[in-house]
Every structure is written in structure tokens, then in C-alpha cells.
Protein backbone atom coordinates (compact mmCIF):
# COMPACT_ATOMS: atom_id res chain seq x y z
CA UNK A 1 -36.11 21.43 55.14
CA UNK A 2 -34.55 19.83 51.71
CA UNK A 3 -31.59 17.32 52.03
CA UNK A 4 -30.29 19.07 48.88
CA UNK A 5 -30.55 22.10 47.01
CA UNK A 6 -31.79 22.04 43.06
CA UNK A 7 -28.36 22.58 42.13
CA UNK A 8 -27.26 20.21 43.94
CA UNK A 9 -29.84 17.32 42.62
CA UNK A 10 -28.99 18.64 39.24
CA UNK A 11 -25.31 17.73 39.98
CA UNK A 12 -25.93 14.38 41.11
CA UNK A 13 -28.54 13.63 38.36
CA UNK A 14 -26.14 14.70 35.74
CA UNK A 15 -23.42 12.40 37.54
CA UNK A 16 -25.82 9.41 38.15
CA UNK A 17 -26.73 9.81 34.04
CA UNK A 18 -22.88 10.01 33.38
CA UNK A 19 -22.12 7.33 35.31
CA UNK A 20 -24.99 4.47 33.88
CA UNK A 21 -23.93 6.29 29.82
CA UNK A 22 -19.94 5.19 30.43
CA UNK A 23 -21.75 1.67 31.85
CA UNK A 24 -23.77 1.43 28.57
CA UNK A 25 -20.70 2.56 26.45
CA UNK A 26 -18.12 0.37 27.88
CA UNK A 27 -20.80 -2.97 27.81
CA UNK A 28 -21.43 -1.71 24.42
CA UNK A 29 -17.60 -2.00 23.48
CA UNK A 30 -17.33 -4.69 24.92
CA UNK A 31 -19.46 -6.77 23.04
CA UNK A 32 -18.87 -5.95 19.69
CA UNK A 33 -15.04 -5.16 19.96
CA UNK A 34 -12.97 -8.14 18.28
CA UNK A 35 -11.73 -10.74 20.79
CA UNK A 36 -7.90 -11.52 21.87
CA UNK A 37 -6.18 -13.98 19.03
CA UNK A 38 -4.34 -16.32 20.20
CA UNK A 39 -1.71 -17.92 18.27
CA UNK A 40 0.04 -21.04 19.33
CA UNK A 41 3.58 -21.71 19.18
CA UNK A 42 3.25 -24.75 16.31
CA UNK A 43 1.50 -21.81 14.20
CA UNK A 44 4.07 -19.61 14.59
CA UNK A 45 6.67 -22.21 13.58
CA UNK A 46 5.02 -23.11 10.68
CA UNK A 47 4.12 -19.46 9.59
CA UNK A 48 8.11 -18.78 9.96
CA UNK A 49 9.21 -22.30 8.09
CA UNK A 50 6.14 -20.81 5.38
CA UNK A 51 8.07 -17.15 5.29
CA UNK A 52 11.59 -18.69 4.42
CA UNK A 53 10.45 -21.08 2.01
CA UNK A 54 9.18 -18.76 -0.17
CA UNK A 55 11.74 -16.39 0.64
CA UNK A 56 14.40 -18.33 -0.52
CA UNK A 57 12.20 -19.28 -3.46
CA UNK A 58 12.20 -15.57 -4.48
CA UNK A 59 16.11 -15.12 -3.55
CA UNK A 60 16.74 -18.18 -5.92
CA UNK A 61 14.99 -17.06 -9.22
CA UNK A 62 16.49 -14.63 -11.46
CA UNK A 63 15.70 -11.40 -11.27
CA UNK A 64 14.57 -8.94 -14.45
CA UNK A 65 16.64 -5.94 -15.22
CA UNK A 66 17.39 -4.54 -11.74
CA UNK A 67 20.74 -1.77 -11.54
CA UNK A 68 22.13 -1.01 -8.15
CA UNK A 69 22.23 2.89 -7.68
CA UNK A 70 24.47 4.53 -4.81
CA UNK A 71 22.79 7.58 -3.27
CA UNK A 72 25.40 10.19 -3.40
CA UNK A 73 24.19 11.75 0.32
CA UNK A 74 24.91 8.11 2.20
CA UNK A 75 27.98 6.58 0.82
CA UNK A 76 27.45 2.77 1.72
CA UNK A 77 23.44 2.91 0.77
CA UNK A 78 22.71 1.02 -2.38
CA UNK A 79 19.06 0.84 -4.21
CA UNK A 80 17.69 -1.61 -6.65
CA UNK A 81 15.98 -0.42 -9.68
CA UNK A 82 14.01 -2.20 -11.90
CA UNK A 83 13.23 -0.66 -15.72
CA UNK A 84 10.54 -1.21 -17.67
CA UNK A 85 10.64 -1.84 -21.68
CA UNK A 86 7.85 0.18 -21.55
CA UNK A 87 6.71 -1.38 -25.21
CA UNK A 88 7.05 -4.77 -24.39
CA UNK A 89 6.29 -4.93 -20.80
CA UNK A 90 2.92 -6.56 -19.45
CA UNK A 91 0.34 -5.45 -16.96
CA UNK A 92 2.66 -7.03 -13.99
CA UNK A 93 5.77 -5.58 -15.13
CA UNK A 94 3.88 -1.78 -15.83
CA UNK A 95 2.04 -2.37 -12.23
CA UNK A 96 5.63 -2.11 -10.37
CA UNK A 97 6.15 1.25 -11.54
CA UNK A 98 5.00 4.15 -8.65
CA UNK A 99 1.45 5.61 -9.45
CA UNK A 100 0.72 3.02 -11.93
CA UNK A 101 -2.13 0.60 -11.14
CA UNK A 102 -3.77 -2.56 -13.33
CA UNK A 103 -6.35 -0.24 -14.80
CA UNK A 104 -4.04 2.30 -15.99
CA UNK A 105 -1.46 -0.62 -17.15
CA UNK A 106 -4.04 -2.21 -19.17
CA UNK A 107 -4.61 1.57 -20.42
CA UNK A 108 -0.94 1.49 -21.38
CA UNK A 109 -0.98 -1.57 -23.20
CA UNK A 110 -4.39 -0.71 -24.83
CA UNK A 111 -2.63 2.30 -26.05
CA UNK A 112 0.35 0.33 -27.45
CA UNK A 113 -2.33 -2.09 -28.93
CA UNK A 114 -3.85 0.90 -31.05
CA UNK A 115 -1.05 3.03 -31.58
CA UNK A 116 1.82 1.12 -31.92
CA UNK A 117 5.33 1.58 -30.09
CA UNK A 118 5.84 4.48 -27.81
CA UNK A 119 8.58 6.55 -29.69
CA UNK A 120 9.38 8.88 -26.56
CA UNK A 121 8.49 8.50 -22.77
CA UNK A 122 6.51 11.59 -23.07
CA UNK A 123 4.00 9.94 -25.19
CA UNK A 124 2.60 8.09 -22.20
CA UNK A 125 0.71 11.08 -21.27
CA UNK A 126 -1.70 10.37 -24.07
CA UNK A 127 -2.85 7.56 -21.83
CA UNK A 128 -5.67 8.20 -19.65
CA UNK A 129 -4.37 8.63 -16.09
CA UNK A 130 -0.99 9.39 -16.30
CA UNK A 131 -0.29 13.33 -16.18
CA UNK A 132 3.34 15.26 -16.01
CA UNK A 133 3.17 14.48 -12.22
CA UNK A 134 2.97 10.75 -12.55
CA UNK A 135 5.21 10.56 -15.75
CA UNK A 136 7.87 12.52 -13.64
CA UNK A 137 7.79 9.49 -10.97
CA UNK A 138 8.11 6.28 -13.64
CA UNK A 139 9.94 8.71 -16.01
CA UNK A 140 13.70 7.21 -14.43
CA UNK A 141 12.44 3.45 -14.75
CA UNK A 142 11.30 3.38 -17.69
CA UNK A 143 13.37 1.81 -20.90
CA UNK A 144 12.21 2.49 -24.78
CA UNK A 145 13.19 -0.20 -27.19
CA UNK A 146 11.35 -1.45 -29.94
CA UNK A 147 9.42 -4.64 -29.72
């Protein structure tokens, strides 16, 4: 007479195998997940004294052309916009528009390099990269005004 049916040393089998896999896995894990950081408090206060230094460094230069816009739906909400000259501007300045990375910027001032001022905002979609989707985004930033 059997101690256990074959269904029944299937079962356990298939537990026994489940149980010694989720051993594996979790040793497994274990090993090669990244460790606990810790940070001490000195860090921490330096870190901060780091953030506000150059915070107030940033609050204390002047900014470019930025305009405060009210948003008509919340009454006290204000937004700063900054606008690009769009024919005088350099890669940093073109890079802070939406959609508009240092490749394409360079493309931009490439562009300007070869063809001279922009004369309308919709000439920027002669530049490779920027289609009517993009040039709807960075179409309310930008400024034209001859070099």
C-alpha cells in the first residue's frame, strides 16, 4: 500500500520545486539588488547649505525677458514666460523652448547661418525637426526682431 497517490506526489513535487525556485529567486534578488544608502546628517546639512547657495545665486542675477501671464480660469495664478529673439538667440536660449533640443537648436542657428534672419515664425518649419505640431508649442515664446 502507497503512502500517497501519483497525484498526490505530483502536488508535493510541484510545491517542493516552487518552494526551492522562490528560494533561488529571492537569494538571487538579493544579491544583485542595490544596497540601503545611508546618508548622514552632516551630508544632509551641507547638501541643503549647497541648495540655497546657489539658489539665491540664481534669485540674485537678472533674469532675460520673462512676462508674468495670469491664467484667466484661476484668478491669483501667475506664470513666467520667457521669449526668444528667435534670430539672435543661442543654442541655450533656443534649448528652453518646449520640443526643442541642442541638435535641433544648432539646426536653427545653422539655418539662420545660411539663410539669414527668419522673416516670419512660420519659417522655422524649414528646419529639420520642427513640424506644425512643435511650431504650435514655441510659436507663443517666440520674438522676431532683426539682428
Amino acid at each position: 500500500m502507497a503512502l500517497f497517490t501519483s497525484k498526490e506526489k505530483s502536488i508535493i513535487g510541484f510545491l517542493g520545486l516552487s518552494a526551492v525556485l522562490g528560494f533561488t529567486i529571492s537569494q538571487v534578488k538579493h544579491r544583485y539588488s542595490p544596497g540601503v544608502i545611508s546618508i548622514s546628517s552632516q551630508e544632509i546639512s551641507e547638501f541643503k547649505a549647497l541648495a540655497d547657495s546657489i539658489y539665491s545665486i540664481e534669485n540674485s542675477t537678472p533674469k532675460k525677458s520673462k512676462h508674468a501671464i495670469s491664467n484667466s480660469k484661476e484668478k491669483d495664478s501667475k506664470v513666467e514666460v520667457e521669449f526668444v529673439n528667435i534670430n539672435t538667440a543661442n543654442k541655450d536660449e533656443l534649448t528652453s523652448l518646449p520640443k526643442i533640443g541642442p541638435v535641433t537648436a544648432e539646426r536653427i542657428i545653422h539655418y539662420r547661418e545660411d539663410y539669414g534672419s527668419f522673416k516670419s515664425v512660420d519659417d522655422l518649419t524649414n528646419v529639420k525637426g520642427i513640424g506644425p505640431k512643435t511650431l504650435k508649442l514655441i510659436k507663443e515664446r517666440i520674438i522676431l526682431k532683426p539682428e
